[in-house]
Protein backbone atom coordinates (compact mmCIF):
# COMPACT_ATOMS: atom_id res chain seq x y z
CA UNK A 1 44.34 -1.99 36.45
CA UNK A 2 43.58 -3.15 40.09
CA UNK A 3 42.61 -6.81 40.44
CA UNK A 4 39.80 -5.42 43.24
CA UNK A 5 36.76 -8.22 42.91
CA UNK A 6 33.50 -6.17 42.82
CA UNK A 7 31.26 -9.48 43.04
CA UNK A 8 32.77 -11.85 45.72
CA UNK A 9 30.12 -14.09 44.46
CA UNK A 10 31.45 -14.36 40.46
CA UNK A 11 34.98 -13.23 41.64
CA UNK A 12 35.26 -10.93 38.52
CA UNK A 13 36.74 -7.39 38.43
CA UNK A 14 34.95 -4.43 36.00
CA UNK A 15 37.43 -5.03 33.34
CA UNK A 16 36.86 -9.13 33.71
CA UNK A 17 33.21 -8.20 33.10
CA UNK A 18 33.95 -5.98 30.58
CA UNK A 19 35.71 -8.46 28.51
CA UNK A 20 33.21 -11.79 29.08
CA UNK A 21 30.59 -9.22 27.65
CA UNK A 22 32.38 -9.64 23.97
CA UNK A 23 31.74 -13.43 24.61
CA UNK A 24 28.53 -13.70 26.02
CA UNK A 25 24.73 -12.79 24.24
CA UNK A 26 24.58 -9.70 25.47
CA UNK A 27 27.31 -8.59 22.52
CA UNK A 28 24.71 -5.04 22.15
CA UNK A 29 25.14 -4.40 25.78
CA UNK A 30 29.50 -4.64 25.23
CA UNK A 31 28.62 -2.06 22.03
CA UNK A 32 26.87 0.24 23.97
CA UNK A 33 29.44 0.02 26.87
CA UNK A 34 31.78 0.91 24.24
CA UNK A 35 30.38 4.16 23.26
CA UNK A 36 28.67 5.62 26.49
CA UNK A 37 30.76 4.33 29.02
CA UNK A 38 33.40 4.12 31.67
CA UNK A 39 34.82 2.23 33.94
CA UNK A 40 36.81 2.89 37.55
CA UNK A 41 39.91 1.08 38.11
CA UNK A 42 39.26 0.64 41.85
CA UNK A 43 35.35 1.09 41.79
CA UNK A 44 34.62 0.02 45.44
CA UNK A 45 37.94 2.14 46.87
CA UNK A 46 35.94 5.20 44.71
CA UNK A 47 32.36 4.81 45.77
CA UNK A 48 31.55 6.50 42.44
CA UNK A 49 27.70 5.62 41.79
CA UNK A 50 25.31 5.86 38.77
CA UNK A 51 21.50 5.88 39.06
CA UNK A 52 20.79 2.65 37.44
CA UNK A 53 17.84 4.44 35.68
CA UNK A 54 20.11 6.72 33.96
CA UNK A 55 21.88 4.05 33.01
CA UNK A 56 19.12 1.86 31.38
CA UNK A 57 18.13 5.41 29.76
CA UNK A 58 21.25 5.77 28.00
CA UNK A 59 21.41 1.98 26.30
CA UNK A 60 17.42 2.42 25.75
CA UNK A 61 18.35 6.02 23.73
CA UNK A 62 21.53 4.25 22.31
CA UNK A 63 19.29 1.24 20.61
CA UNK A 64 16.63 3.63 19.33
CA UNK A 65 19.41 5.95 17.87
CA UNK A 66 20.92 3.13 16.00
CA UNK A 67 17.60 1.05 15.22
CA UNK A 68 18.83 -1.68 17.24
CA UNK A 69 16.33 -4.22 19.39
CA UNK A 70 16.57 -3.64 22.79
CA UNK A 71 16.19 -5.27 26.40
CA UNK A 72 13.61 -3.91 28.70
CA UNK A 73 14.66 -1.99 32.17
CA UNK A 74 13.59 -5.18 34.24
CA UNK A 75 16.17 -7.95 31.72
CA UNK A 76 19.04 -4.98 31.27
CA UNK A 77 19.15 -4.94 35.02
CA UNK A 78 19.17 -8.43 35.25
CA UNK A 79 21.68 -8.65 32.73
CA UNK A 80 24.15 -6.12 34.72
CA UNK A 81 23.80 -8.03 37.57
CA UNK A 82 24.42 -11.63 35.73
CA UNK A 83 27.86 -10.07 34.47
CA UNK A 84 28.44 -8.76 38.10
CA UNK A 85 28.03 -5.08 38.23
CA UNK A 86 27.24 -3.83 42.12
CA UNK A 87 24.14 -2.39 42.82
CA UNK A 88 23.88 0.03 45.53
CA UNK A 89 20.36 0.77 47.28
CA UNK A 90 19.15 3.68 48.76
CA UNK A 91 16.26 6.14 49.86
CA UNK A 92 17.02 7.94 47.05
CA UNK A 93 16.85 4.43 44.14
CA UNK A 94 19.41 2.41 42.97
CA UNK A 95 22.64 2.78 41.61
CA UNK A 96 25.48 0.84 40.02
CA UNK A 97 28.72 1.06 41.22
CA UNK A 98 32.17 1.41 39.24
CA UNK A 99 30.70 2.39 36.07
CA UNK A 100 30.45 5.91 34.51
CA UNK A 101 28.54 7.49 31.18
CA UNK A 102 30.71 9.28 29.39
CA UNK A 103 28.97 10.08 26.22
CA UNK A 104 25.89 11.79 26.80
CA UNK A 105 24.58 11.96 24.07
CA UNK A 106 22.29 9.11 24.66
């Protein structure tokens, strides 16, 4: 995997992220990661975006499936961004950056 930082300000790469989320409180957030999603190797060469709506959708849907508590939108977000996951704003909302669904199912 690339060592490209995608927060200059944590200095942590996706997979970096990835992995502090197994050591951090947010352990249902790595579980859901597990099943639903993906991650680009070189997320800010790729420009590949998510609606961060969509996102929150799928771990909301994901919880409920499996009876599990869950965050609301507003301390998910906040969560993604504490572990260092780029936003990207535009006219048409916000949208995460170097991070995929792949099951979607939820």
């Amino acid at each position: 995997m690339s060592n490209i930082t995608i927060n200059e300000s944590l200095g942590l790469t996706n997979k970096e992220i990835y992995e502090y989320l197994d050591h951090s409180s947010t352990y249902r957030m790595k579980l859901w990661m597990d099943d639903c999603c993906g991650f680009l190797e070189e997320p800010m060469l790729n420009h590949d975006t998510i609606e961060a709506r969509e996102l929150y959708e799928s771990y909301l849907n994901w919880t409920l499936a499996g009876n599990e508590e869950f965050m609301n939108e507003r301390m998910f977000h906040k969560q993604m961004a504490k572990h260092g996951y780029v936003t990207k704003f535009t006219d048409h909302g916000v949208f995460y950056i170097g991070i995929e669904l792949i099951n979607s199912i939820y």
